[in-house]
N, C-alpha and C. Protein backbone atom coordinates (compact mmCIF):
# COMPACT_ATOMS: atom_id res chain seq x y z
N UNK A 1 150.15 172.19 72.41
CA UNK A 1 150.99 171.11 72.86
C UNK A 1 150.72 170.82 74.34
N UNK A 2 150.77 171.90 75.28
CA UNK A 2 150.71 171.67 76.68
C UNK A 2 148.91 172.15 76.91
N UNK A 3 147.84 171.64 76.04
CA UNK A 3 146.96 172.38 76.45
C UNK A 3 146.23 171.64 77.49
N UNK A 4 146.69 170.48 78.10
CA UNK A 4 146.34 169.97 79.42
C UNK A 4 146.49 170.82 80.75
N UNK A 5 147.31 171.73 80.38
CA UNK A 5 147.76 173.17 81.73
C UNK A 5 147.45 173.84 81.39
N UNK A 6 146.47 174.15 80.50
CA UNK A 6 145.34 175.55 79.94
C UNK A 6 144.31 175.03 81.48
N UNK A 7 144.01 175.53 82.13
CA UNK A 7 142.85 175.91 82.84
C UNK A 7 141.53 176.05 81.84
N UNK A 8 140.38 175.37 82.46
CA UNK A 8 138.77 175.89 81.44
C UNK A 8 138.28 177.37 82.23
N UNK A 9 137.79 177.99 81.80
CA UNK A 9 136.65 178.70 82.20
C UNK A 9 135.23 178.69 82.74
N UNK A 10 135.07 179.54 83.54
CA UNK A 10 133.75 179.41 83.83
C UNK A 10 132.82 178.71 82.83
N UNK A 11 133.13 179.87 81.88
CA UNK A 11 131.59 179.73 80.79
C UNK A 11 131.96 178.05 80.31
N UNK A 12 132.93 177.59 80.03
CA UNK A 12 133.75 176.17 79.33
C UNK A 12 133.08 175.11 80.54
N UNK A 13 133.10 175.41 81.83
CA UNK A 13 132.86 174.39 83.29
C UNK A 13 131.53 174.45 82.74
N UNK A 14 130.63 175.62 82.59
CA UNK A 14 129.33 175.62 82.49
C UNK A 14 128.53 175.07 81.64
N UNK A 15 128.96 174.92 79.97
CA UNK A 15 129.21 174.42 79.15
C UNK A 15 128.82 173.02 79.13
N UNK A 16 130.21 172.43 79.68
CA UNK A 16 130.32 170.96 79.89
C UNK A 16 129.08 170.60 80.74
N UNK A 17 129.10 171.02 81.83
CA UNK A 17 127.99 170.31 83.00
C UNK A 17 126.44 170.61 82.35
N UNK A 18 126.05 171.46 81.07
CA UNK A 18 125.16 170.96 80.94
C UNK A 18 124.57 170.76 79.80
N UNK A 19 125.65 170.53 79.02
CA UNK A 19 125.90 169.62 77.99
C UNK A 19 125.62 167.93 78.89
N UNK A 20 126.14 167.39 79.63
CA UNK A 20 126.15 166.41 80.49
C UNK A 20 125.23 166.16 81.02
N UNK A 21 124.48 167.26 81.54
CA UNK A 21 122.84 167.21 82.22
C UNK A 21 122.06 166.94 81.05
N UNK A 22 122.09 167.07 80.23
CA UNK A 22 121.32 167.40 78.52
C UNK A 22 121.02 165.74 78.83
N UNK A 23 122.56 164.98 78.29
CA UNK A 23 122.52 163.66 78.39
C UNK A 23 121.66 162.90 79.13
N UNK A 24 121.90 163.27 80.41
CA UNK A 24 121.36 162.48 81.67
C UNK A 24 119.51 162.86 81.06
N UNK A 25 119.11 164.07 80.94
CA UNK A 25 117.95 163.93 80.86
C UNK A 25 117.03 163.10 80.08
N UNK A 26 117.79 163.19 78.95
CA UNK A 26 117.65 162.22 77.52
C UNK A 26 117.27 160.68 78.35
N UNK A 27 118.40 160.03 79.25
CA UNK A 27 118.23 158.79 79.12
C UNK A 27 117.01 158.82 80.44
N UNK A 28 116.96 159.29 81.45
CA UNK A 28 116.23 159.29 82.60
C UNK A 28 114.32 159.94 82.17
N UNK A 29 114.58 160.59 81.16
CA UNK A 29 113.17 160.69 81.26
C UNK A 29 112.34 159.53 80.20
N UNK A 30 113.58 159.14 79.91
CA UNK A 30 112.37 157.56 79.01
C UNK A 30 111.96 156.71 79.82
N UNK A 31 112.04 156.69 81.47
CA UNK A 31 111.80 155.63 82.69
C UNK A 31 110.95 156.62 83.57
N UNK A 32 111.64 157.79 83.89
CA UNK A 32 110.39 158.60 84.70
C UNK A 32 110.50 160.01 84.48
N UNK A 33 109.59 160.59 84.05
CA UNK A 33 109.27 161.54 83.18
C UNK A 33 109.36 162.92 84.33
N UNK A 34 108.79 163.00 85.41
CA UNK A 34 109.04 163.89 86.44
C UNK A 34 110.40 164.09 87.01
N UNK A 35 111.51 163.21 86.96
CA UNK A 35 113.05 163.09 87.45
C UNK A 35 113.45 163.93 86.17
N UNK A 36 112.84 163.44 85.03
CA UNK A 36 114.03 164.37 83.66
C UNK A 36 113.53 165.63 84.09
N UNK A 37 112.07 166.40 84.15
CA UNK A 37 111.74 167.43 84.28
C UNK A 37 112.04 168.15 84.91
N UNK A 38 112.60 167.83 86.54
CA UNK A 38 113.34 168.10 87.33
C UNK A 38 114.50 168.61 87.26
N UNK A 39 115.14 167.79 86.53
CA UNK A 39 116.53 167.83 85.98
C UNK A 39 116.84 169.03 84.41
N UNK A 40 115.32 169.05 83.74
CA UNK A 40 115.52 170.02 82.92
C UNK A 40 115.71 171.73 83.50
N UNK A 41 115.04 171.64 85.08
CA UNK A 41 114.86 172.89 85.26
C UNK A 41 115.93 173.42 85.93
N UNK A 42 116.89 172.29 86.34
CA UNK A 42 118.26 172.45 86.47
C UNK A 42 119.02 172.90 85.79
N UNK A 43 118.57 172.62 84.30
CA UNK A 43 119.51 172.35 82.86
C UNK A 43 119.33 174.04 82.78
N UNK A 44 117.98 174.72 82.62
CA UNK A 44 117.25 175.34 82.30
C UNK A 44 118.32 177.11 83.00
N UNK A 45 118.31 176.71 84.72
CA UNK A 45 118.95 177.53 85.14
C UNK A 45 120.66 177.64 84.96
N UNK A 46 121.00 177.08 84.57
CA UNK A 46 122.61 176.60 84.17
C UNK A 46 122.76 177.59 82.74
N UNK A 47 121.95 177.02 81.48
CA UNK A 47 121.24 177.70 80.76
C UNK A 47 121.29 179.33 80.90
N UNK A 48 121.01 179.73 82.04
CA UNK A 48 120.84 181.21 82.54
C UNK A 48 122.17 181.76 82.64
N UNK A 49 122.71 180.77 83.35
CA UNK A 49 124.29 181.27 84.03
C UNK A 49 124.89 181.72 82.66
N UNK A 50 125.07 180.61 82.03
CA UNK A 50 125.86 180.51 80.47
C UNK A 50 125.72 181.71 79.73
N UNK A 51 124.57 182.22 79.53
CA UNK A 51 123.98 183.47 78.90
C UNK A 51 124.62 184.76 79.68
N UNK A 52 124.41 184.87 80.93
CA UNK A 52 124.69 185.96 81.93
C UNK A 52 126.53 186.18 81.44
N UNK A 53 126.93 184.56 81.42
CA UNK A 53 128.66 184.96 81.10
C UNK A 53 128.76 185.21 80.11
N UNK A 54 128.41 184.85 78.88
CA UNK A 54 128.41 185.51 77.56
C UNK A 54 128.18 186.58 77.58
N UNK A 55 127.07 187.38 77.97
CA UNK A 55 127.15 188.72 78.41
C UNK A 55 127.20 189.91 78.25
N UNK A 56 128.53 189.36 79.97
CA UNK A 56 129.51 189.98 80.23
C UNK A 56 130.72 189.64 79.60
N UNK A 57 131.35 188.91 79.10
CA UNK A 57 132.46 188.38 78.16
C UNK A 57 132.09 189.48 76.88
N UNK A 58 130.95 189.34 76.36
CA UNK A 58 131.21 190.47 74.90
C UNK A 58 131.06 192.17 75.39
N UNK A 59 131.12 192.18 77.01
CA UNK A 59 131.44 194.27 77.18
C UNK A 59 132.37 194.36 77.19
């Protein structure tokens, strides 16, 4: 009912932003192919974070 005053989580913030980057890459590399790539290796390290919190979340 009140889950607008649930707070997200790290791993949930992390999640979203690159779920979102995913997007952006999709539409930006059909115009210039070096900006998505860029942006994948962004995606890529985010990617890392996400894993690192999963983890530690299942010790």
């Amino acid at each position: 009912m009140f889950s607008f005053f649930k707070r997200k989580s790290r791993l949930e913030k992390l999640r979203e932003e690159y779920e979102s980057l995913m997007e952006k890459i999709f539409i930006v590399s059909k115009t210039n192919r070096r900006a998505g790539d860029e942006l994948f290796v962004k995606a890529e390290e985010i990617m890392k974070k996400i894993e690192f919190e999963e983890m530690q979340q299942s010790k």
